[in-house]
PDB file of N, CA and C in Angstrom:
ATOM      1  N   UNK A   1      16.448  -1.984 -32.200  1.00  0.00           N
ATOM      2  CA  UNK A   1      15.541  -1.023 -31.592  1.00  0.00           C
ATOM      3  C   UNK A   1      14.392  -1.786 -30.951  1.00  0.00           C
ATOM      4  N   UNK A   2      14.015  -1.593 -29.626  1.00  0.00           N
ATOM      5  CA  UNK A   2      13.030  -2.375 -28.943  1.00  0.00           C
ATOM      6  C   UNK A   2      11.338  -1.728 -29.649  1.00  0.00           C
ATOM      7  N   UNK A   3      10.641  -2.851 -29.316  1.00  0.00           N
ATOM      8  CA  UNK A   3       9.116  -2.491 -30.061  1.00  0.00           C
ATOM      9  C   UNK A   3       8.359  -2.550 -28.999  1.00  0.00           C
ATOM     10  N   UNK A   4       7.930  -0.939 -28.545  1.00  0.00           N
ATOM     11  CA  UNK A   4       6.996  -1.728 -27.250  1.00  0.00           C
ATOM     12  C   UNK A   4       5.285  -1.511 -27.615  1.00  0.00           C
ATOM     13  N   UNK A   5       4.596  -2.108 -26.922  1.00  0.00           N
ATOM     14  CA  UNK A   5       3.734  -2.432 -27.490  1.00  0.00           C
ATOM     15  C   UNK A   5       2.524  -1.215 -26.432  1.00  0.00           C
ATOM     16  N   UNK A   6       1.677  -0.453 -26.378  1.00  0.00           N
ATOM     17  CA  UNK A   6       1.247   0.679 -25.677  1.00  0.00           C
ATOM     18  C   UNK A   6      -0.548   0.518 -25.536  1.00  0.00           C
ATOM     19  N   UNK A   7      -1.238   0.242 -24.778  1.00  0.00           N
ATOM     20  CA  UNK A   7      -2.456   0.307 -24.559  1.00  0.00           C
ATOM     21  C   UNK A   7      -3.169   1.472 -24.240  1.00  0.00           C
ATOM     22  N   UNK A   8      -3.651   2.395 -25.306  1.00  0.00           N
ATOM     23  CA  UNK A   8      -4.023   3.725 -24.902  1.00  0.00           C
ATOM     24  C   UNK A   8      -5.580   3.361 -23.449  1.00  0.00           C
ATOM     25  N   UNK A   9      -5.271   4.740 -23.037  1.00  0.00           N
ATOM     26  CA  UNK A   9      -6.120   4.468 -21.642  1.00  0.00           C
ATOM     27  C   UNK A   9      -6.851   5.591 -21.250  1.00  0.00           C
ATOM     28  N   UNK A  10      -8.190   5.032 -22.575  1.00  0.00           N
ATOM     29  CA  UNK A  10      -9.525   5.750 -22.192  1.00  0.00           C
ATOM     30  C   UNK A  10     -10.475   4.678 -21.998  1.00  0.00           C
ATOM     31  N   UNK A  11     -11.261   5.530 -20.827  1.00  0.00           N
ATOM     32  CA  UNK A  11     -12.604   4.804 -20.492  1.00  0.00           C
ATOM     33  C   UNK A  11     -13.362   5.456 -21.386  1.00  0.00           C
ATOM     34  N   UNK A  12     -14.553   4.703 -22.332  1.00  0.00           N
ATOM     35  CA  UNK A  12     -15.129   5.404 -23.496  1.00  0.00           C
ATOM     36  C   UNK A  12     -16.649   5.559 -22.777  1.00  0.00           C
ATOM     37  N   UNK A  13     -16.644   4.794 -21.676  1.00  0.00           N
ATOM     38  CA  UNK A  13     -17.925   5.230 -21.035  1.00  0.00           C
ATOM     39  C   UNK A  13     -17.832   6.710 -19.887  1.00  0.00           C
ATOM     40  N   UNK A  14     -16.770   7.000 -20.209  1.00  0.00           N
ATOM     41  CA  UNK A  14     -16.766   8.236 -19.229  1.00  0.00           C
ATOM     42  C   UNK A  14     -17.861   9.844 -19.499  1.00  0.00           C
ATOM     43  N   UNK A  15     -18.201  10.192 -18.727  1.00  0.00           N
ATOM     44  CA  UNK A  15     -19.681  10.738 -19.163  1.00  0.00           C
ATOM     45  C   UNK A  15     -18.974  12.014 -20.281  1.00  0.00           C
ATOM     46  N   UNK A  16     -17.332  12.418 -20.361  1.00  0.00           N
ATOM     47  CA  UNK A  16     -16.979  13.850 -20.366  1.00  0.00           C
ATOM     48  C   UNK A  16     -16.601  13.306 -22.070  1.00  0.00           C
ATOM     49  N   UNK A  17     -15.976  12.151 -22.110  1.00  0.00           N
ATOM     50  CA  UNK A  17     -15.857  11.533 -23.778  1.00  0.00           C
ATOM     51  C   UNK A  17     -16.887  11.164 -24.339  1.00  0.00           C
ATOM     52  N   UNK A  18     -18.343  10.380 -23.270  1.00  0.00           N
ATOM     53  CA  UNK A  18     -19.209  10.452 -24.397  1.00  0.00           C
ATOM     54  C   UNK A  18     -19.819  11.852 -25.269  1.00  0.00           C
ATOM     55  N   UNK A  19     -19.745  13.094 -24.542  1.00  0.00           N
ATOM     56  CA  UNK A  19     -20.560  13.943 -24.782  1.00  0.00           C
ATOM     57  C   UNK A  19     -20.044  14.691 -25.926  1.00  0.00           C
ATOM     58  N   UNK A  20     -18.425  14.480 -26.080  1.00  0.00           N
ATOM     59  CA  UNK A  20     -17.350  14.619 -26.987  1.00  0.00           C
ATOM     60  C   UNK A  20     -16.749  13.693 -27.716  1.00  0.00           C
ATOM     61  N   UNK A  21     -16.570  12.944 -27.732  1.00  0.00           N
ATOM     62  CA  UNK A  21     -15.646  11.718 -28.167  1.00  0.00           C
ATOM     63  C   UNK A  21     -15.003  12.145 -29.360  1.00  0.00           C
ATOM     64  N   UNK A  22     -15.084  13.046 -30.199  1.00  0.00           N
ATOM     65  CA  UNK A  22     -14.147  12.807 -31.624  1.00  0.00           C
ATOM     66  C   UNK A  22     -12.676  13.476 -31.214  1.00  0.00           C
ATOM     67  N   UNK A  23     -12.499  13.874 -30.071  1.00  0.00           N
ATOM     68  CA  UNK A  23     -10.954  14.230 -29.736  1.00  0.00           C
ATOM     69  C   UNK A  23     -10.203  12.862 -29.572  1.00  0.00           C
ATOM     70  N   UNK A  24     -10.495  12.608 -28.970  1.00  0.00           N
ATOM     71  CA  UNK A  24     -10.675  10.758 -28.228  1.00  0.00           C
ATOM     72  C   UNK A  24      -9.997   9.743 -29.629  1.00  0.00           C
ATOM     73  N   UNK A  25     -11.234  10.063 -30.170  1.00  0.00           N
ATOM     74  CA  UNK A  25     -11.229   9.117 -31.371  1.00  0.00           C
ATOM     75  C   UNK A  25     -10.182   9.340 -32.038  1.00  0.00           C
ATOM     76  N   UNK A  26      -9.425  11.331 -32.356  1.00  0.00           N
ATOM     77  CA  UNK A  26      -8.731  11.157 -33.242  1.00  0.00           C
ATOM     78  C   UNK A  26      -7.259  11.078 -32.121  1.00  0.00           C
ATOM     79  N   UNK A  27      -7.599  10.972 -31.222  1.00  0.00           N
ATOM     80  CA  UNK A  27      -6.306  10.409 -30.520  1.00  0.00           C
ATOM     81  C   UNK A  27      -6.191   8.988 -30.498  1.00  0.00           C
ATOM     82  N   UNK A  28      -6.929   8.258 -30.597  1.00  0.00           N
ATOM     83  CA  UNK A  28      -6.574   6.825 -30.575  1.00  0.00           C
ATOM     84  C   UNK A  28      -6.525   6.329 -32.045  1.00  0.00           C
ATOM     85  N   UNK A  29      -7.105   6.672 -32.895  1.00  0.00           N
ATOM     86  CA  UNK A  29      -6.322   6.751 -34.550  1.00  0.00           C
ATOM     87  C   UNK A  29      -4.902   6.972 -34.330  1.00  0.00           C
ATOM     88  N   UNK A  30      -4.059   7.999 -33.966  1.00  0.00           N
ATOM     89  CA  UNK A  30      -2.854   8.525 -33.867  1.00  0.00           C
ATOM     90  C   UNK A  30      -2.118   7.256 -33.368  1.00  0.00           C
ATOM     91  N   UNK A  31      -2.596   7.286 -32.079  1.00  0.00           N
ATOM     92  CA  UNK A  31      -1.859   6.105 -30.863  1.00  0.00           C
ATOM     93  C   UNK A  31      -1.659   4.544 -31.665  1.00  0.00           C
ATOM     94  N   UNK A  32      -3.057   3.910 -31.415  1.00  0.00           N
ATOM     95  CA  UNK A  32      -2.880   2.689 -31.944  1.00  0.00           C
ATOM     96  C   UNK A  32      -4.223   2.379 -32.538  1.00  0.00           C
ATOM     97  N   UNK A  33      -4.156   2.438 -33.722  1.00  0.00           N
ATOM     98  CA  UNK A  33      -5.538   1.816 -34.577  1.00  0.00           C
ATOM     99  C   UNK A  33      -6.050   0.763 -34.142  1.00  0.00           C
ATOM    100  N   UNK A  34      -5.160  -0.449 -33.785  1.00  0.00           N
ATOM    101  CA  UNK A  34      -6.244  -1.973 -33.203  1.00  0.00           C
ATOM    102  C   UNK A  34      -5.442  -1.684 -31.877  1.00  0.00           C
ATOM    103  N   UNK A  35      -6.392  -2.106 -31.090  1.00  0.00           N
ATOM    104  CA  UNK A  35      -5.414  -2.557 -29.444  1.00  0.00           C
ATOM    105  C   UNK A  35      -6.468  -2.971 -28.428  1.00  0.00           C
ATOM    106  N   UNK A  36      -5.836  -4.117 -28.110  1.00  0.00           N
ATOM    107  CA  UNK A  36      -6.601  -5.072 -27.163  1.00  0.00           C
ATOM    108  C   UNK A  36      -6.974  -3.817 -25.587  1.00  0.00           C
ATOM    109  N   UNK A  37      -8.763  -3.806 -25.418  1.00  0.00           N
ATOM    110  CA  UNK A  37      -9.092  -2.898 -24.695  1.00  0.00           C
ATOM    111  C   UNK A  37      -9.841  -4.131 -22.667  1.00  0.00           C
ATOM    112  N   UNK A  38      -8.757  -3.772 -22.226  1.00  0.00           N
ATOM    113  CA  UNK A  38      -8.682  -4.885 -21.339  1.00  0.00           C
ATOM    114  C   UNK A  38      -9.875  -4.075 -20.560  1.00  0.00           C
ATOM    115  N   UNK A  39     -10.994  -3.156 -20.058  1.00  0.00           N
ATOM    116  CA  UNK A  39     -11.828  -3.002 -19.704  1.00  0.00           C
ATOM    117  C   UNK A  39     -13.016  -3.693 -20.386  1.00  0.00           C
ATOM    118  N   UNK A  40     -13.055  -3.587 -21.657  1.00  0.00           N
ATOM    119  CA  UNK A  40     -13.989  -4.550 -21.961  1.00  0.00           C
ATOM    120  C   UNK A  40     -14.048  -5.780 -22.630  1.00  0.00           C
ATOM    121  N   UNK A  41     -12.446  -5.861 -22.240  1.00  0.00           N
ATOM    122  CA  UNK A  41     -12.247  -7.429 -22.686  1.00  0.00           C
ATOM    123  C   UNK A  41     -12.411  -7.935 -23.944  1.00  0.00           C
ATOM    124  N   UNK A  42     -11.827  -6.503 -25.258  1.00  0.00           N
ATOM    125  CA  UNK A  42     -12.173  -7.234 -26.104  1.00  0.00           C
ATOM    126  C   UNK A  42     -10.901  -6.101 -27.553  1.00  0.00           C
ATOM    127  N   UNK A  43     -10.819  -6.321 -28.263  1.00  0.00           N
ATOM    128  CA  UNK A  43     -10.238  -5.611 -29.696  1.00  0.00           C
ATOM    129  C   UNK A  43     -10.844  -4.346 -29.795  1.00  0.00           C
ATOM    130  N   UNK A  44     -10.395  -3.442 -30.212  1.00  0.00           N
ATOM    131  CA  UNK A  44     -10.704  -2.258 -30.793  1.00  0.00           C
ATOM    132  C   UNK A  44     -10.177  -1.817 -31.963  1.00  0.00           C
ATOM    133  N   UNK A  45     -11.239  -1.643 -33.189  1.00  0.00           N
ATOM    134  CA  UNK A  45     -10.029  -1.266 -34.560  1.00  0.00           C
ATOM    135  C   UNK A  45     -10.669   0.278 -34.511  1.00  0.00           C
ATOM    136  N   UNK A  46      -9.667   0.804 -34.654  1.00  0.00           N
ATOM    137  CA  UNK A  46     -10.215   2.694 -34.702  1.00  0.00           C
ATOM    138  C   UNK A  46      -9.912   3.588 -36.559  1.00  0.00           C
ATOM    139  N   UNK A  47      -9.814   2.436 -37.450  1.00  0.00           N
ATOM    140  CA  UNK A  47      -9.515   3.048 -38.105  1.00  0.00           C
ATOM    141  C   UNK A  47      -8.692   1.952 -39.438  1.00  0.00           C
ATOM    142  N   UNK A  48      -8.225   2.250 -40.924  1.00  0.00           N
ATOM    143  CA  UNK A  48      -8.172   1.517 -41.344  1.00  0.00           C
ATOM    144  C   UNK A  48      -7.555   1.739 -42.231  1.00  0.00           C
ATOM    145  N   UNK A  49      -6.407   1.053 -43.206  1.00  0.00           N
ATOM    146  CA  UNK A  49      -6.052   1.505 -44.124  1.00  0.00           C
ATOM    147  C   UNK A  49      -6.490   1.335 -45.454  1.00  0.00           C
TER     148      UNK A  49
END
């Protein structure tokens, strides 16, 4: 079975997620807890076991 690897794709500076963000948040918990965030060039952990 192939493993692919998925970069969720939110801008967290977007004015409509800052004003909201916990939808966001619990969508990228779901998606991928760590994942390299190539806008700001850096790791993201969203969460933890």
């Amino acid at each position: 079975m192939p493993n692919a690897l998925t970069t969720p794709n939110y801008n967290i500076f977007d004015p409509a997620i800052r004003a909201d963000p916990y939808g966001v948040y619990g969508a990228l918990r779901e998606e991928a807890l760590v994942f390299q965030n190539p806008m700001l060039g850096m790791w993201m952990a969203n969460g933890y076991d």
